[in-house]
Protein backbone atom coordinates (compact mmCIF):
# COMPACT_ATOMS: atom_id res chain seq x y z
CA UNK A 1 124.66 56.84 180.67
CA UNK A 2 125.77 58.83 177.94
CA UNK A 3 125.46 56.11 174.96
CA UNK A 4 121.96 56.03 176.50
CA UNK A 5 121.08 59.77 176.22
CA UNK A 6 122.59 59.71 172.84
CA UNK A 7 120.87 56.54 171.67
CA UNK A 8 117.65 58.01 172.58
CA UNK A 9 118.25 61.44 170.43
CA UNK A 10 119.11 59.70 167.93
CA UNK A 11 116.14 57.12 167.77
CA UNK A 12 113.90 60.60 168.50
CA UNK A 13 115.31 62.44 165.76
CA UNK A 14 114.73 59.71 163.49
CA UNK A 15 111.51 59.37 164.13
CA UNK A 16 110.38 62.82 163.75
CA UNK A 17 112.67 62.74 160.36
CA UNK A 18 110.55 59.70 158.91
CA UNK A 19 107.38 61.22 159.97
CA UNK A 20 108.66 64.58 157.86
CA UNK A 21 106.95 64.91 154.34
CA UNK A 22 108.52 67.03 151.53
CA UNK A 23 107.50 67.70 148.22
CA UNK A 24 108.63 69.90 145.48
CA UNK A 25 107.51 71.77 142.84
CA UNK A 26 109.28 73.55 139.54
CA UNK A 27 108.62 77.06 140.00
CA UNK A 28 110.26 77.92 135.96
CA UNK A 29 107.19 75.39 135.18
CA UNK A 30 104.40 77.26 137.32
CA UNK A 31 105.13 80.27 136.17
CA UNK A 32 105.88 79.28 132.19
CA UNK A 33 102.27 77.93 132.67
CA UNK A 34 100.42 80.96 134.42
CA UNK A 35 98.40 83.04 131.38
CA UNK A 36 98.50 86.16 133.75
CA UNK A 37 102.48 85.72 133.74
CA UNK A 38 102.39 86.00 130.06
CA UNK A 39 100.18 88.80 130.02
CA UNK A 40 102.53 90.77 132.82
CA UNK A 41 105.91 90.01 130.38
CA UNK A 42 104.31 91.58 127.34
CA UNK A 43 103.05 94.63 129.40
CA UNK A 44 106.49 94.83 131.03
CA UNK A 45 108.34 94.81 127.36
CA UNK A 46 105.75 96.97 125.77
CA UNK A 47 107.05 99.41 128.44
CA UNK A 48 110.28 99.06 127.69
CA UNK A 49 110.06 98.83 124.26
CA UNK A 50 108.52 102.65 124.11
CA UNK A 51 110.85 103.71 126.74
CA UNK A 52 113.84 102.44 124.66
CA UNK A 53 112.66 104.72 121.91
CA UNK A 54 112.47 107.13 123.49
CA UNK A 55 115.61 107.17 124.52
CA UNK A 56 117.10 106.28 121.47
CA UNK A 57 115.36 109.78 119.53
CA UNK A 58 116.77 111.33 122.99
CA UNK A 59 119.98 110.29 122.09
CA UNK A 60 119.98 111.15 118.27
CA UNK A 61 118.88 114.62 119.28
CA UNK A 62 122.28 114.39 121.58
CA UNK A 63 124.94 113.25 119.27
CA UNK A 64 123.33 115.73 116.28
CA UNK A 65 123.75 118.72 118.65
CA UNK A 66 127.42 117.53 119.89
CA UNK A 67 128.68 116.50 116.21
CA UNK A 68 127.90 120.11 115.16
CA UNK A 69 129.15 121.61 117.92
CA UNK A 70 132.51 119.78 116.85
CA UNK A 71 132.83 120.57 113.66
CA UNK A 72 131.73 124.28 114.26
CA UNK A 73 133.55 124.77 117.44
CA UNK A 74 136.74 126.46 116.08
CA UNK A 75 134.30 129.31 114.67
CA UNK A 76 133.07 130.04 118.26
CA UNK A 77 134.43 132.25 120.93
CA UNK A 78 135.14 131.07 124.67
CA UNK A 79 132.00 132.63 125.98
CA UNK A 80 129.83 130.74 122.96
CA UNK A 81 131.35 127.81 123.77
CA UNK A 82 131.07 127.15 127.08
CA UNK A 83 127.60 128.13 126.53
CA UNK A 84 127.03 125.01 123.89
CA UNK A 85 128.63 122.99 126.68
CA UNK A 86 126.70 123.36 129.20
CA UNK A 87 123.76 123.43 126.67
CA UNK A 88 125.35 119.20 125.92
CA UNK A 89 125.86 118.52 129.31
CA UNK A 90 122.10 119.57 130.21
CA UNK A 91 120.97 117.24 127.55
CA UNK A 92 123.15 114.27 128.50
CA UNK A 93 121.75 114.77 132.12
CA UNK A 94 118.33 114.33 130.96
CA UNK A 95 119.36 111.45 128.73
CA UNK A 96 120.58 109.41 132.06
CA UNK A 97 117.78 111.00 134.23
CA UNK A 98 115.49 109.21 131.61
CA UNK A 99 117.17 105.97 131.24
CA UNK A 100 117.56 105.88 135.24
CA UNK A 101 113.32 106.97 135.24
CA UNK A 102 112.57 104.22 132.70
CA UNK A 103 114.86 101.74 134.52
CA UNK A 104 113.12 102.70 138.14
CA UNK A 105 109.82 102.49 136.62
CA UNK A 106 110.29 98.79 134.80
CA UNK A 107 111.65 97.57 138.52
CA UNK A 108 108.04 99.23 140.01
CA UNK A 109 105.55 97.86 137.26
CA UNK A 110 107.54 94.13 137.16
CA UNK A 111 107.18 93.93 141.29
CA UNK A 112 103.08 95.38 140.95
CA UNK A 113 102.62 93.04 138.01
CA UNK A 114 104.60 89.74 140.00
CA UNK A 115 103.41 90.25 143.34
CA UNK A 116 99.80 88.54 142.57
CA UNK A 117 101.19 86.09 140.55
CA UNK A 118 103.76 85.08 143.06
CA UNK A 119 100.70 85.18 145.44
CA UNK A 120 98.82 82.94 143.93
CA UNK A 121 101.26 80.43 143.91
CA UNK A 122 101.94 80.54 147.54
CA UNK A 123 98.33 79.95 147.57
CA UNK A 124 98.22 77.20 145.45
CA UNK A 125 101.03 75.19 146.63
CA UNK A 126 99.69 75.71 150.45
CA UNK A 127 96.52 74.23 149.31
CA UNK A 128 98.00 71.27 147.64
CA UNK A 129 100.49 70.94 150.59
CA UNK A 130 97.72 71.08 153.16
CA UNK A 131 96.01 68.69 151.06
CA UNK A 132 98.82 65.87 150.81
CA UNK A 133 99.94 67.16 154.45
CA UNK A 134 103.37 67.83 153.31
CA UNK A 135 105.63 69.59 155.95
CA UNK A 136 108.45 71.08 153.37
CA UNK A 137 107.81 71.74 149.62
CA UNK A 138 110.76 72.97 148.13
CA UNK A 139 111.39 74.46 144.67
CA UNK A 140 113.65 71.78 142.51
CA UNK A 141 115.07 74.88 140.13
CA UNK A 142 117.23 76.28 143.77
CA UNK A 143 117.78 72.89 145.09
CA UNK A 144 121.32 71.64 143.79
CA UNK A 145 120.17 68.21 145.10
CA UNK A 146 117.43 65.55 145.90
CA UNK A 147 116.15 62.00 145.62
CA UNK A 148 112.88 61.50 146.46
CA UNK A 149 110.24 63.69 148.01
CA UNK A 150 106.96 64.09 146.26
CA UNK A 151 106.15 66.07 143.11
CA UNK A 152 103.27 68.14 143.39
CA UNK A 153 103.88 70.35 140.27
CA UNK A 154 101.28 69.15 138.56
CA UNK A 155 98.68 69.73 141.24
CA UNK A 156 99.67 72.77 141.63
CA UNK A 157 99.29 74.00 138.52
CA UNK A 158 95.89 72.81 138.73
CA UNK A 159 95.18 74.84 141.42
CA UNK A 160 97.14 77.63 140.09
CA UNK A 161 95.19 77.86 136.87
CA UNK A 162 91.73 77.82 138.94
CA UNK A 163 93.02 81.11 141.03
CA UNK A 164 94.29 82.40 138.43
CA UNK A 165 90.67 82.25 136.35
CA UNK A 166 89.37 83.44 139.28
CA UNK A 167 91.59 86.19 139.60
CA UNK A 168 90.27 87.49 136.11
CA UNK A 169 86.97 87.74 137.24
């Protein structure tokens, strides 16, 4: 009785496995392709290119004011000192404020800037999925193996490249 519960999960479950469709897609591929990717990575490095110069005149400010306050400092009293001090340690705390700012604001433009994009995608790949009524797609750049399944990359970028004209509109 057993061997015949067993056979009959096991002839079950292989049938709903061979009626199971999965294709895949290269994400690193649909998203080298996407124009409005490319756009989003020069805004995103534009940004951080100003914000790194910033910093960096921020920082040349920093080290002037504390390499004169080292070679002076044995012509200044207690009180004078301590002042300077606190004067460095102000300016230090606005350097890291601003580098922590700059840092915070790169993480919120790159997730405003990716979130359509990654949108899209989802969009595209349910269309083309819906269309080759495919259960599973999975993404071959996190998969650490597979042999077989159907590649749908290609289609997808079609449809990818259509929303994403759209999209500019």
């Amino acid at each position: 009785m057993k061997n015949v519960i067993l056979s009959l999960f096991v002839v079950v479950g292989f049938s709903a496995f061979a009626q199971t469709k999965i294709g895949h897609v290269d994400s690193k591929k649909l998203l080298d392709t996407l124009p409005s990717r490319k756009i989003a990575i020069n805004k995103l490095d534009s940004m951080q290119t100003s914000g790194m110069q910033e910093l960096q005149l921020l920082d040349a400010e920093f080290q002037k004011q504390y390499q004169a306050y080292i070679q002076d400092q044995v012509n200044k009293s207690p009180a004078e000192r301590q002042i300077i001090e606190g004067r460095l340690m102000q300016k230090q705390q606005n350097l890291e404020a601003t580098q922590a700012a700059l840092e915070e604001g790169l993480q919120i433009m790159s997730e405003e800037l990716n979130k359509p994009i990654l949108e899209r995608i989802q969009k595209a790949i349910d269309i083309v999925a819906e269309r080759k009524k495919l259960n599973y797609v999975l993404d071959v750049t996190a998969t650490m193996y597979s042999k077989g399944g159907i590649d749908i990359t290609d289609e997808v970028i079609v449809e990818l490249l259509l929303l994403d004209a759209a999209a500019k509109k």
